[in-house]
PDB file of N, CA and C in Angstrom:
ATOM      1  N   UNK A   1     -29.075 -47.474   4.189  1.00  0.00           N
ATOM      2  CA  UNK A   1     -27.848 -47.036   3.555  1.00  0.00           C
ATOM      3  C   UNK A   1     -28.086 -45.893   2.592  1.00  0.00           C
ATOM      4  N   UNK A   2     -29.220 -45.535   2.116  1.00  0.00           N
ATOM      5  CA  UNK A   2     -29.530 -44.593   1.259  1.00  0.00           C
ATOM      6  C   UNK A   2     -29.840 -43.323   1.833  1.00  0.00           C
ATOM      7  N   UNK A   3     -29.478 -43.097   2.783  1.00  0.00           N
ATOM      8  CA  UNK A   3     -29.768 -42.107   3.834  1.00  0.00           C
ATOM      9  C   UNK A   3     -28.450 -41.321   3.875  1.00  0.00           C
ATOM     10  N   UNK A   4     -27.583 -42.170   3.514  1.00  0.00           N
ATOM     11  CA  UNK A   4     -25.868 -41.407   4.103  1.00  0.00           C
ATOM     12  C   UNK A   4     -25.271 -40.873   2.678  1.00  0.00           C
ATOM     13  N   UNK A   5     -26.028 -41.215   1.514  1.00  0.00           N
ATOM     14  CA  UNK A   5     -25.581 -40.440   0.683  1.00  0.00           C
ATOM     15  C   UNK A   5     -26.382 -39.561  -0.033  1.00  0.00           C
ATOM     16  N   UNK A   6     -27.984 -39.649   0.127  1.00  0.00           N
ATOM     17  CA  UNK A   6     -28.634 -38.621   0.155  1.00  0.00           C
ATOM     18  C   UNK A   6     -28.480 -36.715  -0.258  1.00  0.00           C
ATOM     19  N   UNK A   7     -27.034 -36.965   0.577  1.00  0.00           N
ATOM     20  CA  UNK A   7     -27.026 -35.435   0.961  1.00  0.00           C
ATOM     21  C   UNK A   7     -26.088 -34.766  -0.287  1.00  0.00           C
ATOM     22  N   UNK A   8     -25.380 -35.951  -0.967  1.00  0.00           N
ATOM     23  CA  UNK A   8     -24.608 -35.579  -1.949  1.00  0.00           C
ATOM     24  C   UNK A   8     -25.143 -35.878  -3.592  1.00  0.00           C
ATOM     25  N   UNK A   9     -26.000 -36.135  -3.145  1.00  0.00           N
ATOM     26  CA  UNK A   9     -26.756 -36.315  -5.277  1.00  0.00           C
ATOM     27  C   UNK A   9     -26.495 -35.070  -5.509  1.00  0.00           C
ATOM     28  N   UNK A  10     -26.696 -33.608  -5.384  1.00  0.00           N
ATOM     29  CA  UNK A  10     -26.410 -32.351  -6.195  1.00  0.00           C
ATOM     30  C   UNK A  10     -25.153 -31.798  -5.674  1.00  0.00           C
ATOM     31  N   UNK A  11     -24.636 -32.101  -4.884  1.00  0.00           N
ATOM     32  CA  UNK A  11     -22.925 -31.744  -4.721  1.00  0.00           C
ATOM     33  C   UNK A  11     -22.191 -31.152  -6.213  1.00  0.00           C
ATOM     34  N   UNK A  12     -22.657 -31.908  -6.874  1.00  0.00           N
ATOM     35  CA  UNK A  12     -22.316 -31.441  -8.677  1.00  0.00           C
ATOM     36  C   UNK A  12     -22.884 -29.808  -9.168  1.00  0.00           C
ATOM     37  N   UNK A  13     -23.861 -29.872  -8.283  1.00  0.00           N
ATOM     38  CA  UNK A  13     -24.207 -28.628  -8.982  1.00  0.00           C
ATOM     39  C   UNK A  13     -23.361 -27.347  -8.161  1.00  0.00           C
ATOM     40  N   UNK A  14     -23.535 -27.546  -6.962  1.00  0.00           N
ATOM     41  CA  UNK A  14     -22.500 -26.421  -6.174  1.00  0.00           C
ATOM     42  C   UNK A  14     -21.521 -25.901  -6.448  1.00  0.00           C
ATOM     43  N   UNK A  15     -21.138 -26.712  -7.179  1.00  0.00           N
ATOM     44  CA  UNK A  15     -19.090 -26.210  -7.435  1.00  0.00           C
ATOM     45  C   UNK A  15     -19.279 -25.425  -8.740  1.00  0.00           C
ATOM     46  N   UNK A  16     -18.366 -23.923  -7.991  1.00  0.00           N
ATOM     47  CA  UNK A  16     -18.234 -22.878  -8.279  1.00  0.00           C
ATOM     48  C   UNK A  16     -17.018 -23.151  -9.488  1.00  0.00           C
ATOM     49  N   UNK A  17     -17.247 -22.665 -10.481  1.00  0.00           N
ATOM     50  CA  UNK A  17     -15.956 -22.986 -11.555  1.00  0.00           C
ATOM     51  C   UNK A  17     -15.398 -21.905 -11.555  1.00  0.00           C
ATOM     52  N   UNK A  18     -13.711 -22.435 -11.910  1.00  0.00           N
ATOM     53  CA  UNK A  18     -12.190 -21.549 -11.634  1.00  0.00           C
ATOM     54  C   UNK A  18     -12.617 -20.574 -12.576  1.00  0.00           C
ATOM     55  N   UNK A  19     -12.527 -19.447 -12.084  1.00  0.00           N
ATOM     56  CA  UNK A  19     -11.706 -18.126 -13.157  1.00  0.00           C
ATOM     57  C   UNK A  19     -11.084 -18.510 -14.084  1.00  0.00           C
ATOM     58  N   UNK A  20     -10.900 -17.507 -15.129  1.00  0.00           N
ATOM     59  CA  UNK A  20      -9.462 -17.676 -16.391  1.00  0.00           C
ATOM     60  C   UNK A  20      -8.670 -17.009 -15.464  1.00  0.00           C
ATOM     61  N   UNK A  21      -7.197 -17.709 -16.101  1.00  0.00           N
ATOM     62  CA  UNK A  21      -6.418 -17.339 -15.273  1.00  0.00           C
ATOM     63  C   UNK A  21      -6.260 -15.733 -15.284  1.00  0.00           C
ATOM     64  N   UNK A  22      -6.428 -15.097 -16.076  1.00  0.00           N
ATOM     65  CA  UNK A  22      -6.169 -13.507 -15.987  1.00  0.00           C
ATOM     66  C   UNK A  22      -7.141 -12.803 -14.908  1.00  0.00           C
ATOM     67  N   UNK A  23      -8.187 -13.264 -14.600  1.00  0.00           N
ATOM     68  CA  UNK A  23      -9.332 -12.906 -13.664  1.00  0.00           C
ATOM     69  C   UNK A  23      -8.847 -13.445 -12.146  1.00  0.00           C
ATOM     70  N   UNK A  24      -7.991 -15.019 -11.950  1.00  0.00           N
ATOM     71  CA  UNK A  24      -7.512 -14.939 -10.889  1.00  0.00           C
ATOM     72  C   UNK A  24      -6.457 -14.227 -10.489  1.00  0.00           C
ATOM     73  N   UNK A  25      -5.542 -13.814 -11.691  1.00  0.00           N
ATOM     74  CA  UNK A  25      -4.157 -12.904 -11.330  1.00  0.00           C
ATOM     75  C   UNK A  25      -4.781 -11.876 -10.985  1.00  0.00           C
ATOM     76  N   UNK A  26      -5.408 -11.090 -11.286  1.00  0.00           N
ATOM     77  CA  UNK A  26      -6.254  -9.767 -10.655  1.00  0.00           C
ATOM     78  C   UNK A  26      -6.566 -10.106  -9.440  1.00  0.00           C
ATOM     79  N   UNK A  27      -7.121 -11.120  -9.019  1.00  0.00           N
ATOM     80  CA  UNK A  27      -7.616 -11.211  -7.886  1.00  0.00           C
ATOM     81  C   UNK A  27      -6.751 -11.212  -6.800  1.00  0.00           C
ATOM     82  N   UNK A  28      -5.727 -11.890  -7.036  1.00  0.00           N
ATOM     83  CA  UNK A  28      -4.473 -12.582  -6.696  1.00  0.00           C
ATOM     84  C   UNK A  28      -3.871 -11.104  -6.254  1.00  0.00           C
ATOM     85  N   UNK A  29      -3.805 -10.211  -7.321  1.00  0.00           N
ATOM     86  CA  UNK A  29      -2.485  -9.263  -6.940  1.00  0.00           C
ATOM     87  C   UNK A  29      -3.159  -8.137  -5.890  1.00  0.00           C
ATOM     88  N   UNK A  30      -4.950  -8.202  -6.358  1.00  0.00           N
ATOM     89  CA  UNK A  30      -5.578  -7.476  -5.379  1.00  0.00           C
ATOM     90  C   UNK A  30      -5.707  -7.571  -4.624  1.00  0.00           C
ATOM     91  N   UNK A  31      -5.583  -9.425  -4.057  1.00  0.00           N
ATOM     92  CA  UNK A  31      -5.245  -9.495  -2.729  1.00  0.00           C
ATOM     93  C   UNK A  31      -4.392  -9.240  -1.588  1.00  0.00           C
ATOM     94  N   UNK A  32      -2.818  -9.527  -2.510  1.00  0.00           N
ATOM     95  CA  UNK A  32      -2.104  -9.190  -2.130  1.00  0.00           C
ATOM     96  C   UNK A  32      -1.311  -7.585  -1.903  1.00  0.00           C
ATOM     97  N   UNK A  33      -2.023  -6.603  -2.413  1.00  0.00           N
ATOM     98  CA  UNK A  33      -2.108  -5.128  -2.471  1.00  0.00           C
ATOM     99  C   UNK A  33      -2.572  -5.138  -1.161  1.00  0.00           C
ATOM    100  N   UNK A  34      -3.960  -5.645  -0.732  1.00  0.00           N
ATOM    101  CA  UNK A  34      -4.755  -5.293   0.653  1.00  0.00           C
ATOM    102  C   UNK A  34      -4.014  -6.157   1.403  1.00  0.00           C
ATOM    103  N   UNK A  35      -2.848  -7.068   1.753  1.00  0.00           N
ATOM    104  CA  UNK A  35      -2.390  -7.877   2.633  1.00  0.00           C
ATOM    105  C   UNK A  35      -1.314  -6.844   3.150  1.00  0.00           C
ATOM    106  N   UNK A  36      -0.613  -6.319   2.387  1.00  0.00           N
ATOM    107  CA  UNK A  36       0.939  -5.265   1.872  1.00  0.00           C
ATOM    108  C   UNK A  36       0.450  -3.789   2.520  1.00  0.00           C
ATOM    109  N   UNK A  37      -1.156  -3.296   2.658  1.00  0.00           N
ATOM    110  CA  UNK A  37      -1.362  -2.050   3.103  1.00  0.00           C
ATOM    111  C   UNK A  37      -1.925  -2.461   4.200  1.00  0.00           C
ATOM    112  N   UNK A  38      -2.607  -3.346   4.169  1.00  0.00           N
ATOM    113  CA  UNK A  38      -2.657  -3.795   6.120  1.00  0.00           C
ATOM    114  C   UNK A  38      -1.780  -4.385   7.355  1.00  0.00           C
ATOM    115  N   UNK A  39      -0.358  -4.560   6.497  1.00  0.00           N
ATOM    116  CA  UNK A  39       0.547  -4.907   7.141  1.00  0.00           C
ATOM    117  C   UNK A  39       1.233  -3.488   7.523  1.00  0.00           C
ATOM    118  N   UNK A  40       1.432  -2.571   6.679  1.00  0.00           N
ATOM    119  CA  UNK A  40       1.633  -0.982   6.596  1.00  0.00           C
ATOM    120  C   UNK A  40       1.334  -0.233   7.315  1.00  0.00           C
ATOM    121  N   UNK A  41      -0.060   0.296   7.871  1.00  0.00           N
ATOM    122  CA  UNK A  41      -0.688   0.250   8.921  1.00  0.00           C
ATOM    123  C   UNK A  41      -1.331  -0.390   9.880  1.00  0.00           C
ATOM    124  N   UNK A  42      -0.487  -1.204   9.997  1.00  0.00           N
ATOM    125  CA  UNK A  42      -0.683  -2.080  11.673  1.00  0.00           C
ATOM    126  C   UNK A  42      -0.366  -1.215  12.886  1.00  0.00           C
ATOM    127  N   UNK A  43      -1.250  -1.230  13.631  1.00  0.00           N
ATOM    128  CA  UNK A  43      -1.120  -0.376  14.220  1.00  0.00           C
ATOM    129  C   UNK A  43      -1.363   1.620  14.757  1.00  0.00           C
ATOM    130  N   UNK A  44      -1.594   1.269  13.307  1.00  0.00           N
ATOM    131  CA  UNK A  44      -2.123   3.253  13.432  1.00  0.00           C
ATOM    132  C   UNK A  44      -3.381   3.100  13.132  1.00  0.00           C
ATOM    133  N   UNK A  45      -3.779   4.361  13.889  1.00  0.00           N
ATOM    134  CA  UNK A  45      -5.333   4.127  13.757  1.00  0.00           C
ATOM    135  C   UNK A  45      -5.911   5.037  13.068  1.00  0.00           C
ATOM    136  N   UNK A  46      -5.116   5.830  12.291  1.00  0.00           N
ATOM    137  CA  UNK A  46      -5.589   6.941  11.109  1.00  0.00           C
ATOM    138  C   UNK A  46      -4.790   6.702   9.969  1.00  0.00           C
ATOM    139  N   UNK A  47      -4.915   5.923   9.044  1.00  0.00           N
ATOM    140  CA  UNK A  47      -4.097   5.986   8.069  1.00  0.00           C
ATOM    141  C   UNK A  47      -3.997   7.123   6.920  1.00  0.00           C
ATOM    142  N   UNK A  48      -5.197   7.492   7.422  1.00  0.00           N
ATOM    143  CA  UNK A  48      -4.780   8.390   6.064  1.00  0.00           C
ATOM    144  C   UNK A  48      -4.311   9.858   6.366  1.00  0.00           C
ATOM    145  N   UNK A  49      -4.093  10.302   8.241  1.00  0.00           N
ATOM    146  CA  UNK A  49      -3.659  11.394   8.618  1.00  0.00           C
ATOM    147  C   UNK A  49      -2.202  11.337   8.318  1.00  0.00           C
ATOM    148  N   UNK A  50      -1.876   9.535   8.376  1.00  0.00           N
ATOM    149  CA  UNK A  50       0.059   9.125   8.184  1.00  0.00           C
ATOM    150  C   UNK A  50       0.131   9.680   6.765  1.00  0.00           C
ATOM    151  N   UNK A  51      -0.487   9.168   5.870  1.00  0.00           N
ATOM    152  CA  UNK A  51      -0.823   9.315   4.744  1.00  0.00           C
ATOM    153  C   UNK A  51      -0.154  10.888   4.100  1.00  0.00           C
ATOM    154  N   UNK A  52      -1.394  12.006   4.673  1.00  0.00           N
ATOM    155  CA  UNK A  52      -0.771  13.242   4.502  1.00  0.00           C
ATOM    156  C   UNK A  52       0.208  14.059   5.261  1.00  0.00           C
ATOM    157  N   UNK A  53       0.519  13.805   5.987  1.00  0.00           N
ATOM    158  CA  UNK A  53       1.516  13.818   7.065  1.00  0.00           C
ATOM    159  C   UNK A  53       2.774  13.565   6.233  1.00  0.00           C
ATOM    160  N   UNK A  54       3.190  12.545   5.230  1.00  0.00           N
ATOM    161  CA  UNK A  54       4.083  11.775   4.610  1.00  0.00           C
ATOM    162  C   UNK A  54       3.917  12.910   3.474  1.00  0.00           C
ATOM    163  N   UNK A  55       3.126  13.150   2.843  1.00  0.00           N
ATOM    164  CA  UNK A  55       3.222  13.539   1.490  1.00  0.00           C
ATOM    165  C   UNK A  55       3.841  15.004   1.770  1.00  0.00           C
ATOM    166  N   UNK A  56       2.817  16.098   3.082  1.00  0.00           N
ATOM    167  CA  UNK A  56       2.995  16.706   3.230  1.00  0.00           C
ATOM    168  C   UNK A  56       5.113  17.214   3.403  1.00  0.00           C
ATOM    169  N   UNK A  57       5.392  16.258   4.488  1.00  0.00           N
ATOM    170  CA  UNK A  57       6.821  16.396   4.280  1.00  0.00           C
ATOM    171  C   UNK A  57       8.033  15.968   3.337  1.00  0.00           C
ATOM    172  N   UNK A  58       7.251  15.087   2.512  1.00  0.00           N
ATOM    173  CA  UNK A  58       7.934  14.834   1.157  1.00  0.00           C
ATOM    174  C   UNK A  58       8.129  17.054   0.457  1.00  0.00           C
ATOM    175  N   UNK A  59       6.687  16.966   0.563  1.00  0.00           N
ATOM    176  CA  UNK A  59       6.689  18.845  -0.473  1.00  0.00           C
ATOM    177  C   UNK A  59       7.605  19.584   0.115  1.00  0.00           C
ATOM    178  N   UNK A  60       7.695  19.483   1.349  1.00  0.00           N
ATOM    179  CA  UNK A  60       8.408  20.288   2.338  1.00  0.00           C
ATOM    180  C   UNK A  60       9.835  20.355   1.840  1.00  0.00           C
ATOM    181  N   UNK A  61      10.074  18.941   1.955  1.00  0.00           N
ATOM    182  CA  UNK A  61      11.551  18.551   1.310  1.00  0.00           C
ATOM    183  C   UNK A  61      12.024  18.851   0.282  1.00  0.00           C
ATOM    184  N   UNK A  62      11.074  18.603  -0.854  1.00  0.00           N
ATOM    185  CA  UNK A  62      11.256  19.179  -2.100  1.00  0.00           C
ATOM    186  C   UNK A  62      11.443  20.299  -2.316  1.00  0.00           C
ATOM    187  N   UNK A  63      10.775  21.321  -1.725  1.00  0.00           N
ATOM    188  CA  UNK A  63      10.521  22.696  -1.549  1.00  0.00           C
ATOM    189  C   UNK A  63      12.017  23.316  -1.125  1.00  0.00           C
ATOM    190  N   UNK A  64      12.693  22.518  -0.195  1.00  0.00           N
ATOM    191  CA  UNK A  64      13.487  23.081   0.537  1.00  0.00           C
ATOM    192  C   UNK A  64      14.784  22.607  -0.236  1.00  0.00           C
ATOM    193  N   UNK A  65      14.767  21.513  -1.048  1.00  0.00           N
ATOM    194  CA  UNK A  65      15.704  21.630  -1.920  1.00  0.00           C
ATOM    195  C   UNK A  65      15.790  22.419  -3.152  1.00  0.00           C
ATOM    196  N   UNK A  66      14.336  22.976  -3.645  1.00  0.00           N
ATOM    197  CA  UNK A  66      14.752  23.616  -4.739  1.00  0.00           C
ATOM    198  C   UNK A  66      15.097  25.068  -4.527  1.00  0.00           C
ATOM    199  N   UNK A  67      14.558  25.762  -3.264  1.00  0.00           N
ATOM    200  CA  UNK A  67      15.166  27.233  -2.352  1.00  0.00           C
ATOM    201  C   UNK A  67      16.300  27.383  -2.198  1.00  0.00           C
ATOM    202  N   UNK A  68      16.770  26.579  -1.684  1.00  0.00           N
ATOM    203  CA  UNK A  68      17.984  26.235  -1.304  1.00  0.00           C
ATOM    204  C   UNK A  68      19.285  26.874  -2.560  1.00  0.00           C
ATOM    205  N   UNK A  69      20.334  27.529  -1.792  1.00  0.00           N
ATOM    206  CA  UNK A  69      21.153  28.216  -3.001  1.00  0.00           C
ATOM    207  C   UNK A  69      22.104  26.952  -3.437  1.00  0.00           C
ATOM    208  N   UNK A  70      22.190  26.714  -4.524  1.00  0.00           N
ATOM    209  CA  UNK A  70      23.415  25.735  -5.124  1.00  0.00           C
ATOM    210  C   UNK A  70      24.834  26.216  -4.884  1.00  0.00           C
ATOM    211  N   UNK A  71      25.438  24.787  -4.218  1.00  0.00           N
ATOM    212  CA  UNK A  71      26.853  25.464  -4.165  1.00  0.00           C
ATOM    213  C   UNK A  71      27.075  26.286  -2.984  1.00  0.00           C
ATOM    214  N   UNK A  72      26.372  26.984  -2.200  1.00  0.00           N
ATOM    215  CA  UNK A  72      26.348  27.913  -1.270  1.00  0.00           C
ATOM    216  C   UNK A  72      26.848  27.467   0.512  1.00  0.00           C
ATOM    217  N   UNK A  73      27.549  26.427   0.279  1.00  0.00           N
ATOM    218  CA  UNK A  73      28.485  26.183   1.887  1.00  0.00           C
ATOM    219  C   UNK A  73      27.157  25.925   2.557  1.00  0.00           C
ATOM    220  N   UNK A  74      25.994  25.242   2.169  1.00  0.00           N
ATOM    221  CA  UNK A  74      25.174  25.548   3.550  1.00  0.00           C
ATOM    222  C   UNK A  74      24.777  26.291   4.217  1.00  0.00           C
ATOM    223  N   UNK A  75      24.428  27.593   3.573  1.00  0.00           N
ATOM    224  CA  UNK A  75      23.639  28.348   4.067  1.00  0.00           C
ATOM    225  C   UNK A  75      24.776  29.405   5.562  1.00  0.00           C
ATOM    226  N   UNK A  76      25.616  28.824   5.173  1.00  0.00           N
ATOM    227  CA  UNK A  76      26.443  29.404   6.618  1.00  0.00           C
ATOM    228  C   UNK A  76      27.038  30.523   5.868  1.00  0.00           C
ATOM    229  N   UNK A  77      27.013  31.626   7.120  1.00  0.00           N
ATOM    230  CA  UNK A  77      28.004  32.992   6.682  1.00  0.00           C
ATOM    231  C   UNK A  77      28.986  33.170   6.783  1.00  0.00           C
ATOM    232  N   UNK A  78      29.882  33.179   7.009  1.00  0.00           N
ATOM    233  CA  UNK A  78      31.019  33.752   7.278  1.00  0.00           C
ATOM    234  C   UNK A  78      31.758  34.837   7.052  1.00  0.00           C
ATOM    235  N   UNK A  79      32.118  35.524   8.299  1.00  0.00           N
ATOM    236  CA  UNK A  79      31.851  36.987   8.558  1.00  0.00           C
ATOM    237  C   UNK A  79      33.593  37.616   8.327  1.00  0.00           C
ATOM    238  N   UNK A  80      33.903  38.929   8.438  1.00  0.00           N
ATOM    239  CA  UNK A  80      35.277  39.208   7.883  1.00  0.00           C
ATOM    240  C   UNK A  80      36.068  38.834   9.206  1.00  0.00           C
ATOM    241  N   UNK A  81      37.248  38.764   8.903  1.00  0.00           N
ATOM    242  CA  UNK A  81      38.165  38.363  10.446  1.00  0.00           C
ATOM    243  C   UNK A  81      39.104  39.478  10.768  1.00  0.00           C
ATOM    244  N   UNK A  82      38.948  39.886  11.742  1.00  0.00           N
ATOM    245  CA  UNK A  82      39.802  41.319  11.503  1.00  0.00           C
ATOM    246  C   UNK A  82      41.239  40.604  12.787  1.00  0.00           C
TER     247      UNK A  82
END
């Protein structure tokens, strides 16, 4: 009978003790950061070409709103009518 519990006399020493909780919330939110960007790119196999690709046409956009004349009908002409 001393054979079957043998294996657990230092079981006590193994166990890893909990974090403070501020060390598991870090862990916690860091996990969940890498769960949230691998769900994000599922599926693409360059993330970081999506990446600049995205930013790139964000500037674009921006760009093209601040060129852009205020007030100006959209860019459309309209010519005299005879």
């Amino acid at each position: 009978m001393g054979m079957c519990f043998s294996c657990l006399g230092g079981a006590g020493d193994d166990v890893v003790p909990t974090p403070d909780p501020e060390t598991r919330r870090r862990q916690l939110a860091e996990a969940a950061e890498k769960r949230q960007k691998e769900t994000t790119y599922r599926g693409v196999k360059n993330p970081e070409a999506v990446e600049r690709k995205k930013k790139k046409q964000e500037e674009m956009n921006k760009q093209e709103m601040t060129t852009s004349p205020s007030g100006g009908g959209g860019g459309l002409k309209v010519g005299p009518f005879i």
